[in-house]
N, C-alpha and C. Protein backbone atom coordinates (compact mmCIF):
# COMPACT_ATOMS: atom_id res chain seq x y z
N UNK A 1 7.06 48.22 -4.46
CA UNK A 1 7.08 47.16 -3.47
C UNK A 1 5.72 46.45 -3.46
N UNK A 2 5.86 45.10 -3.62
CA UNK A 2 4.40 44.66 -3.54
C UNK A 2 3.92 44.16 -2.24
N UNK A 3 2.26 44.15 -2.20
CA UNK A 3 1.57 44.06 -1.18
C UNK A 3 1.13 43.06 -0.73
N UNK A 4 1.49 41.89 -0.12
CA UNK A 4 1.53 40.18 -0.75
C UNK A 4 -0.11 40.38 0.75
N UNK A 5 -1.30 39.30 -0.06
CA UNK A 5 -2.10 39.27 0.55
C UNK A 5 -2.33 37.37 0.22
N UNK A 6 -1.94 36.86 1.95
CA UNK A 6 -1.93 35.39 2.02
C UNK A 6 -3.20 34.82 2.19
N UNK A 7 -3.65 34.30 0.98
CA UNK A 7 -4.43 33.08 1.48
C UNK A 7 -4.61 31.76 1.51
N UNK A 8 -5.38 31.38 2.40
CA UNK A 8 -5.21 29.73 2.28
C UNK A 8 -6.27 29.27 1.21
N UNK A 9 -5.82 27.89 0.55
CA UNK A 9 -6.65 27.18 -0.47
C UNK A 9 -6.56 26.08 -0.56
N UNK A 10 -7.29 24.83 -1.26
CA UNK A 10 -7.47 23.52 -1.60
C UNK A 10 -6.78 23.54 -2.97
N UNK A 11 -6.36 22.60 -3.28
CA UNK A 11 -6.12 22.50 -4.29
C UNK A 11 -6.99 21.30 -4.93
N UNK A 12 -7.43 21.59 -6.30
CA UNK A 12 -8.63 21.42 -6.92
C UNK A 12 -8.37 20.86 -8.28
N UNK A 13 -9.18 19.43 -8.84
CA UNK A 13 -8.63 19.04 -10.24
C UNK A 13 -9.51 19.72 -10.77
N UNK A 14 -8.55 19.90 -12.53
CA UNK A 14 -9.00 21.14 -13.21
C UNK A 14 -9.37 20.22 -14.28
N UNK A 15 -9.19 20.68 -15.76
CA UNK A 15 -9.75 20.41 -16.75
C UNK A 15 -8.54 19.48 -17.40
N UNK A 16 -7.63 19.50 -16.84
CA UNK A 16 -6.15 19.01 -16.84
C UNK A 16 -5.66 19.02 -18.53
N UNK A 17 -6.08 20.18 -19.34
CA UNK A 17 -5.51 20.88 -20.71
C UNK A 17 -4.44 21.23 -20.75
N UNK A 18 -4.03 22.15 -19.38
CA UNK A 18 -2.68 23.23 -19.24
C UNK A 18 -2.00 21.78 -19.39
N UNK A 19 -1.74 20.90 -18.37
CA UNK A 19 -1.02 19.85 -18.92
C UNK A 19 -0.48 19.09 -19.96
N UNK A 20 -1.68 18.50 -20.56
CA UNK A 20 -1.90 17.59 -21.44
C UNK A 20 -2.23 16.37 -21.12
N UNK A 21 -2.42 16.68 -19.33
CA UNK A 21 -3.24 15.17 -19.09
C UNK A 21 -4.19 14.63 -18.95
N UNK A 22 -5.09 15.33 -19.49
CA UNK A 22 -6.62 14.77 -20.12
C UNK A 22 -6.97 13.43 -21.33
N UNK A 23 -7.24 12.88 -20.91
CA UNK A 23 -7.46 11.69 -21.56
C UNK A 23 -7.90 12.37 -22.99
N UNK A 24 -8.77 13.20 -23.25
CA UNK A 24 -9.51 13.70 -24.21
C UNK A 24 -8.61 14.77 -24.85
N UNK A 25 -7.80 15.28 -23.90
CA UNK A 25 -7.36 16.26 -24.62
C UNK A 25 -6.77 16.54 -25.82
N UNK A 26 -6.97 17.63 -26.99
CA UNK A 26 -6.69 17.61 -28.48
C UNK A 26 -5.33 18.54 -28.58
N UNK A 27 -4.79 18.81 -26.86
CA UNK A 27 -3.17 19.30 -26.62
C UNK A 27 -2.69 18.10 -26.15
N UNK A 28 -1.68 17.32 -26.57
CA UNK A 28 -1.10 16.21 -25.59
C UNK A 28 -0.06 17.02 -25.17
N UNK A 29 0.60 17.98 -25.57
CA UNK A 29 1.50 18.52 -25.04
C UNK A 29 1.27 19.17 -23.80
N UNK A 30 0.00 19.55 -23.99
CA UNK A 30 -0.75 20.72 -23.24
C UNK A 30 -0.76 21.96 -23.01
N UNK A 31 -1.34 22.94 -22.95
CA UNK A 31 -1.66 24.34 -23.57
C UNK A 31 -0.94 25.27 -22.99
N UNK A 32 0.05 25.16 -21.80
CA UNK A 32 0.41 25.71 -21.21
C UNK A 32 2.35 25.50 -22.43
N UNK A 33 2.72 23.84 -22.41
CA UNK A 33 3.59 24.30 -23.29
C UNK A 33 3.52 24.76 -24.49
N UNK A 34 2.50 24.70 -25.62
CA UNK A 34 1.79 25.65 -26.60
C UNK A 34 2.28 27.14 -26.69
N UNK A 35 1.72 27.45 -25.60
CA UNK A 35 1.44 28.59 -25.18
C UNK A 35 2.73 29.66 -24.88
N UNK A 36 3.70 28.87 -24.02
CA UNK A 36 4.64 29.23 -23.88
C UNK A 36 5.77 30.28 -24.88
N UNK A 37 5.81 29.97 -25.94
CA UNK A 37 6.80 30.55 -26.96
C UNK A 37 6.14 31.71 -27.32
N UNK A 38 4.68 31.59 -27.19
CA UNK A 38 3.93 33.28 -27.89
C UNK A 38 4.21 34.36 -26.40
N UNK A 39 4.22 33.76 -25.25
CA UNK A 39 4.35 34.63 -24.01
C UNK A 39 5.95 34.91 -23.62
N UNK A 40 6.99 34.06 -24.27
CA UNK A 40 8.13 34.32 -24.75
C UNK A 40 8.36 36.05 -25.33
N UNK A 41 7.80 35.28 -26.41
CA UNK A 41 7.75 36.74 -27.52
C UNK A 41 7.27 38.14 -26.89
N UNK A 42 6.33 38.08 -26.09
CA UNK A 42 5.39 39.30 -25.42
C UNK A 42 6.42 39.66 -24.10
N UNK A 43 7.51 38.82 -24.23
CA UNK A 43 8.02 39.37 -22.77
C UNK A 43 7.71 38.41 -21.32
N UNK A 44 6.94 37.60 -21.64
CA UNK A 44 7.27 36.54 -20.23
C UNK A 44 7.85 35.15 -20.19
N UNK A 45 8.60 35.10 -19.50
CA UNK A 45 9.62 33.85 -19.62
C UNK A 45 8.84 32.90 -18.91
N UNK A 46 8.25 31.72 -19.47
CA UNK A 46 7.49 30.72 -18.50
C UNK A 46 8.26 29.52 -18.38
N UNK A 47 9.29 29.20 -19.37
CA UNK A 47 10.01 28.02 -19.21
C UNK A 47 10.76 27.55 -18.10
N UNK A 48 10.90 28.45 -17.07
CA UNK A 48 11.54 28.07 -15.50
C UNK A 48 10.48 27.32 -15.23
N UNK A 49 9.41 27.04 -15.27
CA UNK A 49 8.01 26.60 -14.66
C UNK A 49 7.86 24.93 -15.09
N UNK A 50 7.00 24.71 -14.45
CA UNK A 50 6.73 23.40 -14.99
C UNK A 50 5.74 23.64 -15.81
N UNK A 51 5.34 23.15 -16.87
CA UNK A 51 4.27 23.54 -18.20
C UNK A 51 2.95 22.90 -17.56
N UNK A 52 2.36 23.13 -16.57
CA UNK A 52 1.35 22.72 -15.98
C UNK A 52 0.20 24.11 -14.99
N UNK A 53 -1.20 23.77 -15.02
CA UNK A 53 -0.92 24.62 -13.87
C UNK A 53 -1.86 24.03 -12.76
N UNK A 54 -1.73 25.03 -11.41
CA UNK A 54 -2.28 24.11 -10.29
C UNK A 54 -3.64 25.26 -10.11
N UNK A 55 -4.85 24.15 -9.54
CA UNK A 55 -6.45 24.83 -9.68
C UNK A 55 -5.73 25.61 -8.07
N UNK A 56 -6.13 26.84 -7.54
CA UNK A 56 -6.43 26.37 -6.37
C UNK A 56 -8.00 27.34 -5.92
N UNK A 57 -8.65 26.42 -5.16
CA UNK A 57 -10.23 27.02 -5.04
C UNK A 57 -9.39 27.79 -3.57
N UNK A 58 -10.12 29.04 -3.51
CA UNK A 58 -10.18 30.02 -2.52
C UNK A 58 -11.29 29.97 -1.72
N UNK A 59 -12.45 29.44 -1.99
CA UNK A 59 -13.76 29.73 -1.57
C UNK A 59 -13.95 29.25 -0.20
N UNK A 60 -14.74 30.14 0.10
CA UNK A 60 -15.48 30.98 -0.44
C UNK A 60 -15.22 32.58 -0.98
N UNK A 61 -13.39 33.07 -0.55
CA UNK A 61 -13.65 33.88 -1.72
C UNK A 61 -13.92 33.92 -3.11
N UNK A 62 -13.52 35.34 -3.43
CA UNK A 62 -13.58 35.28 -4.60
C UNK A 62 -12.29 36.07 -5.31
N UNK A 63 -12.14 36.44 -6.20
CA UNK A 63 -10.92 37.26 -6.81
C UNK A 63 -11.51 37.74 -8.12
N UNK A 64 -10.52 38.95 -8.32
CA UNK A 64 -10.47 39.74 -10.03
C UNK A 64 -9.41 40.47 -10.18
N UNK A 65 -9.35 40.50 -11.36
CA UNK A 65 -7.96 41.01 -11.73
C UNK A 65 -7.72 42.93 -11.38
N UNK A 66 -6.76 43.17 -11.10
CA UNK A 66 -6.98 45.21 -11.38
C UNK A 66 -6.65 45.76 -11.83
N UNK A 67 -5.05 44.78 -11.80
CA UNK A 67 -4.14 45.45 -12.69
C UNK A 67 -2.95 44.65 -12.64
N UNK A 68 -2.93 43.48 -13.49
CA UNK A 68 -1.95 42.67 -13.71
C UNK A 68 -0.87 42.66 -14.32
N UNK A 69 0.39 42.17 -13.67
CA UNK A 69 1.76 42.87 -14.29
C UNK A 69 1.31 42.49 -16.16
N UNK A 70 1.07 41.49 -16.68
CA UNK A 70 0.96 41.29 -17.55
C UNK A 70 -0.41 40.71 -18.88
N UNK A 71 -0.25 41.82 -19.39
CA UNK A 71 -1.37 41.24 -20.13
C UNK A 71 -1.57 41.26 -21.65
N UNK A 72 -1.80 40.14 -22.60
CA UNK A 72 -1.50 39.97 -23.79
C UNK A 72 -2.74 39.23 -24.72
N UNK A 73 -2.96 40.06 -25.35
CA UNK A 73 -4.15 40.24 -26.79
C UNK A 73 -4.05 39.44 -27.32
N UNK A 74 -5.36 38.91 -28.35
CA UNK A 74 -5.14 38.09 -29.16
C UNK A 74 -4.14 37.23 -29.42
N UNK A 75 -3.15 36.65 -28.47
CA UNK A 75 -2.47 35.53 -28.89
C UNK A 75 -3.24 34.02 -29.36
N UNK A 76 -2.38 33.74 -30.81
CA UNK A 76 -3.05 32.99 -31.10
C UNK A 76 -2.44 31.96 -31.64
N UNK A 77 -2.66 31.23 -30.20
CA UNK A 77 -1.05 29.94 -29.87
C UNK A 77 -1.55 28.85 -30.81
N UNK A 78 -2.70 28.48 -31.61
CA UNK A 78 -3.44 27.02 -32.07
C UNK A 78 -4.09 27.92 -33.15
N UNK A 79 -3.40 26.97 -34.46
CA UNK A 79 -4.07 27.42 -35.79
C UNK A 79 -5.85 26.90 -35.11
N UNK A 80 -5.63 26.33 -34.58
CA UNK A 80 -7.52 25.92 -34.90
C UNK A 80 -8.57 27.16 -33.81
N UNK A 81 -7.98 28.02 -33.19
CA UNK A 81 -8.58 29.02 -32.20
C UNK A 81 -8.30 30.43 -32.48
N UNK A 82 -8.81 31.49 -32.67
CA UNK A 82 -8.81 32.58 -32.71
C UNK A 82 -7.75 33.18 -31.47
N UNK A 83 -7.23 34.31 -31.78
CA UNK A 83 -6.54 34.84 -30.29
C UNK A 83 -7.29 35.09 -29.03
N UNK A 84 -6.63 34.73 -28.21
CA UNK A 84 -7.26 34.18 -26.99
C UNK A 84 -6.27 35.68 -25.84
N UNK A 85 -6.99 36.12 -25.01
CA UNK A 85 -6.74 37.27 -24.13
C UNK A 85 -6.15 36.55 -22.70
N UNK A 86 -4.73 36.68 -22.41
CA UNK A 86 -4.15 36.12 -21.10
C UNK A 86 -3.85 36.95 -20.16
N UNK A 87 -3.78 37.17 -18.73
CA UNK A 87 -3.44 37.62 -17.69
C UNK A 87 -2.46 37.34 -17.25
N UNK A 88 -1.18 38.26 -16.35
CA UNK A 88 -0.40 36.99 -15.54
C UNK A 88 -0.36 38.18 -14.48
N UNK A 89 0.14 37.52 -13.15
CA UNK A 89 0.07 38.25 -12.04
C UNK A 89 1.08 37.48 -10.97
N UNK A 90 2.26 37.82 -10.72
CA UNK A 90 2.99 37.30 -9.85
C UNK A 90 2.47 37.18 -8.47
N UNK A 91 2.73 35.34 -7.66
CA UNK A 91 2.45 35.03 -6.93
C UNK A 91 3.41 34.12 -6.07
N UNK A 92 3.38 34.14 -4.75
CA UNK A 92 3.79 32.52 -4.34
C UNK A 92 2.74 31.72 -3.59
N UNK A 93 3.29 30.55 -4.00
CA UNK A 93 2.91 29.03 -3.64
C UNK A 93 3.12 28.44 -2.68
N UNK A 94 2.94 28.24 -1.38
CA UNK A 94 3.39 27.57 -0.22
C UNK A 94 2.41 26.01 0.05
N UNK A 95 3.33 25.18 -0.40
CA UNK A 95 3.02 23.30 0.17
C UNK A 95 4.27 23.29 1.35
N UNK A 96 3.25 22.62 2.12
CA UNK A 96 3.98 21.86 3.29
C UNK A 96 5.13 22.36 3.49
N UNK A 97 5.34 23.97 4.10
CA UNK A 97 5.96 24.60 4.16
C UNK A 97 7.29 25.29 3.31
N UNK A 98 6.95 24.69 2.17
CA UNK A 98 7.92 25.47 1.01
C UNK A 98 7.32 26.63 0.08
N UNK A 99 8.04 27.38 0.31
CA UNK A 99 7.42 28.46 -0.77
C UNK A 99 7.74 28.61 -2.36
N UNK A 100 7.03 28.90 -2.92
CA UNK A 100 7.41 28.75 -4.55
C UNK A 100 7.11 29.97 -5.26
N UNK A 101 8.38 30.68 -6.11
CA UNK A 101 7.29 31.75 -6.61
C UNK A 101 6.68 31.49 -8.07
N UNK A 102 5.73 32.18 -8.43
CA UNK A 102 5.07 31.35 -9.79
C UNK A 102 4.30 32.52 -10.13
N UNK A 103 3.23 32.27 -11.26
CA UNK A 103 2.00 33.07 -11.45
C UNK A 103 1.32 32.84 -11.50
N UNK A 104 0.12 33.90 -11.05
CA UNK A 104 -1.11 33.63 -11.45
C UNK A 104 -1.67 33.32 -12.92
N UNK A 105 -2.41 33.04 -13.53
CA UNK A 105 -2.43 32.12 -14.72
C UNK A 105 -4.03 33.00 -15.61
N UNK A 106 -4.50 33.34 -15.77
CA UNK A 106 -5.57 34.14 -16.06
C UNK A 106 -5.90 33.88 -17.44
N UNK A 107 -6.56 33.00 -18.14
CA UNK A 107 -7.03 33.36 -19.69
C UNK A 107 -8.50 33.92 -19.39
N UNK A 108 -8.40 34.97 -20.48
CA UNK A 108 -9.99 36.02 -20.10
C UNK A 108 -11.06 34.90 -20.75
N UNK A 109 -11.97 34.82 -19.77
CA UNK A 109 -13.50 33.55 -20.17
C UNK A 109 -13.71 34.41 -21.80
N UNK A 110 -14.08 35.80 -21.83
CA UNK A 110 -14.40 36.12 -22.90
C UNK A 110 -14.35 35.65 -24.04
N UNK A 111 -12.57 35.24 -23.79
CA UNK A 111 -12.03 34.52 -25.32
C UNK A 111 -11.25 33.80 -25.38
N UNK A 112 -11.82 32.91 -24.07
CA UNK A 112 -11.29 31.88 -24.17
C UNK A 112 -12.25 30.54 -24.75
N UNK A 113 -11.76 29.32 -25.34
CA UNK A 113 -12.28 27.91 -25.87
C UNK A 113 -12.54 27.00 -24.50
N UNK A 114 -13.83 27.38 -24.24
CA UNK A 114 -14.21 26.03 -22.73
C UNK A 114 -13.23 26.39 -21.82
N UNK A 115 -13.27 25.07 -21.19
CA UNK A 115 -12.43 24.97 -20.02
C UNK A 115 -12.37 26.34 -19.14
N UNK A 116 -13.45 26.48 -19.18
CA UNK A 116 -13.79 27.78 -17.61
C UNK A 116 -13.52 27.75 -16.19
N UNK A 117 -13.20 28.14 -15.10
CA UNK A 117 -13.25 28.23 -13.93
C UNK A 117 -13.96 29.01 -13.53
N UNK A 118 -14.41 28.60 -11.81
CA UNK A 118 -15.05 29.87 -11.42
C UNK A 118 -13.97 31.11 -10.86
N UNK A 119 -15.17 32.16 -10.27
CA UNK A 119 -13.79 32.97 -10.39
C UNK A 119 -13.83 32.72 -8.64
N UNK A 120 -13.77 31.33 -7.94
CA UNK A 120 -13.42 30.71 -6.54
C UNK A 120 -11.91 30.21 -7.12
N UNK A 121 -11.73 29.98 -7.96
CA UNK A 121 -10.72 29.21 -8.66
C UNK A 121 -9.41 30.04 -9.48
N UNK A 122 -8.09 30.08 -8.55
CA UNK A 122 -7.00 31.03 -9.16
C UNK A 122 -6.50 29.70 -10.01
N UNK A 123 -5.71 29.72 -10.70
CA UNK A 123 -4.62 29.20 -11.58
C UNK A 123 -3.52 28.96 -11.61
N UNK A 124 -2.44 28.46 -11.02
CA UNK A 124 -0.97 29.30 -10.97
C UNK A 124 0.01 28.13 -11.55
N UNK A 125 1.12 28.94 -11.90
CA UNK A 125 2.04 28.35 -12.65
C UNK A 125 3.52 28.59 -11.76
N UNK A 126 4.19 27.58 -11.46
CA UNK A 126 4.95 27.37 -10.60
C UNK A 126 5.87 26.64 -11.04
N UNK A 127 7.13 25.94 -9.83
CA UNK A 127 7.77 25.23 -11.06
C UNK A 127 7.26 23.26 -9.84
N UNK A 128 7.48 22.77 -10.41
CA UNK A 128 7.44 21.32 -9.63
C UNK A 128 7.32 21.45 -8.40
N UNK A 129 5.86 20.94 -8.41
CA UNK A 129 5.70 20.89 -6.35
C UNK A 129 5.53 18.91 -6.18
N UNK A 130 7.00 18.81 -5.17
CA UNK A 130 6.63 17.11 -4.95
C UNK A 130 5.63 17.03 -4.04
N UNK A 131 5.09 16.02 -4.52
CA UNK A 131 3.96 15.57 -3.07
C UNK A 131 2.63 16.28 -3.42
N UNK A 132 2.36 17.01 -4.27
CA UNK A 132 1.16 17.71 -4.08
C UNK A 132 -0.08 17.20 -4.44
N UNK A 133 -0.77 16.77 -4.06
CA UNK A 133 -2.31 16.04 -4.52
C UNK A 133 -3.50 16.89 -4.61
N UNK A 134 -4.47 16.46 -5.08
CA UNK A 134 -5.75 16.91 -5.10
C UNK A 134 -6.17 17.25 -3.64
N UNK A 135 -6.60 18.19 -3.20
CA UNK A 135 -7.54 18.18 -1.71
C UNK A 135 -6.64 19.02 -0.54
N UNK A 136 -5.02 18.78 -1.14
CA UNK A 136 -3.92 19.17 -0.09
C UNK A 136 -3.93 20.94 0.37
N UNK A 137 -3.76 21.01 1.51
CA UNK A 137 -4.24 22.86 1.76
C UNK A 137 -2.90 23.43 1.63
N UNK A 138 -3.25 24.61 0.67
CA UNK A 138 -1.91 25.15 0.19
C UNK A 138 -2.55 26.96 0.65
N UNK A 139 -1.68 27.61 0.65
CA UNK A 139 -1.52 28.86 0.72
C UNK A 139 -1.16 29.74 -0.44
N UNK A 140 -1.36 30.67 -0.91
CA UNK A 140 -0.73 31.58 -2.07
C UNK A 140 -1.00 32.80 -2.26
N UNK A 141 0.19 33.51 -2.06
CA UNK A 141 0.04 34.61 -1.66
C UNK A 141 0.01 35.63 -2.88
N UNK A 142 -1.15 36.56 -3.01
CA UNK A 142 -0.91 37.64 -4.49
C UNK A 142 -1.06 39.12 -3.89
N UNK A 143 -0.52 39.64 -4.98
CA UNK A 143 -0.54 41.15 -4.37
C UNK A 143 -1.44 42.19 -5.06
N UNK A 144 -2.00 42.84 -3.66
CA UNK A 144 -3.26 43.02 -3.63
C UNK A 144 -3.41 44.14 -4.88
N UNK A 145 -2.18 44.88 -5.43
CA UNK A 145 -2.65 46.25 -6.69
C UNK A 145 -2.75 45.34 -7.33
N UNK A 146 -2.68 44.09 -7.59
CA UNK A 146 -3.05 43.21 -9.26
C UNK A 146 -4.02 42.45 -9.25
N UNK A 147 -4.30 41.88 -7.50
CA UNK A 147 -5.20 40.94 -7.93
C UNK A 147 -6.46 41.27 -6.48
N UNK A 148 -7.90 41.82 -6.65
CA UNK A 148 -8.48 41.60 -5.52
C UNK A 148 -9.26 40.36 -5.19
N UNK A 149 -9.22 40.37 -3.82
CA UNK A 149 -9.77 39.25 -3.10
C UNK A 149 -11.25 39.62 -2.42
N UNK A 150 -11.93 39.01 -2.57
CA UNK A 150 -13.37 39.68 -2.50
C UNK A 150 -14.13 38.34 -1.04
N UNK A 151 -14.25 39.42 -0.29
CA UNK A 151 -15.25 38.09 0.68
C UNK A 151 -16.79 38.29 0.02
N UNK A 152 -17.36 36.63 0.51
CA UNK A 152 -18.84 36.69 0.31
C UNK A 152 -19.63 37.66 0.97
C-alpha cells in the first residue's frame, strides 16, 4: 500500500527537450517520445502519457530518490549519447482540482547529456493537463518508500 505524501508546487519552465519544444532542440520529437520504446522494452508503458514532462519546483524543499518502482541502466535511446540511467516513481498530479496519475520522471545527472535540474525540481509525466501554464500552483503527491522529501 503506498504512502502518498502531498505537496504543493509551482510549476516551472524547463529545458523544454522532453517535448521537443525548444527552439534549439536536436529532438524535435522530443526525448521523452525517443525514449519511450526503450522503457517499453524494460517494462514501463509511457504511451498513455502525453510525451512531455511538467517541471514542478517544490522549494524550498528538496527530494531524492530511495527506492523507485523503476529503474533502468544504460539505456541508450540516441545513437549520438552513451546509455543514460532513468528513474520512475509513481505519482499524482492535481491542477485546479483534478487529479492525474503520472510519474515521477528521474534521469540520473550522472549520466545524463545537460539539461540538469535542481534537485527543488521533480519531473512528472502525466497525460494532458488543459489550462496549465507556467507559475500555476499544482500539488503532487509521491510516496514516501520511493521518493524522500527533505525540508531546508
Amino acid at each position: 500500500m503506498r504512502q502518498w505524501k502531498r505537496i504543493g508546487g509551482r510549476v516551472v519552465r524547463g529545458h523544454r527537450v522532453a517535448s521537443g519544444a525548444a527552439d534549439d532542440s536536436p529532438y524535435p520529437l522530443g526525448t521523452i517520445e525517443m525514449q519511450t520504446p526503450f522503457f517499453l522494452e524494460r517494462g514501463l508503458d509511457l504511451r498513455p502519457y502525453h510525451p512531455a514532462t511538467i517541471g514542478v519546483s517544490i522549494h524550498p524543499l528538496t527530494f531524492a530518490l530511495v527506492s523507485p518502482a523503476h529503474t533502468f541502466r544504460g539505456v541508450r535511446w540516441s545513437p549520438e549519447h552513451h546509455g543514460e540511467d532513468f528513474s520512475f516513481s509513481p505519482c499524482r498530479f492535481t491542477f485546479a482540482g483534478k487529479t492525474h496519475d503520472g510519474w515521477v520522471y528521474y534521469p540520473h545527472p550522472e549520466t545524463k547529456i545537460g539539461h540538469h535540474h535542481d534537485e527543488c525540481t521533480l519531473e512528472v509525466i502525466t497525460g494532458f493537463v488543459d489550462g496549465l501554464e507556467y507559475g500555476a500552483a499544482v500539488e503532487i503527491e509521491v510516496d514516501e518508500a520511493e521518493i524522500a522529501v527533505r525540508t531546508p
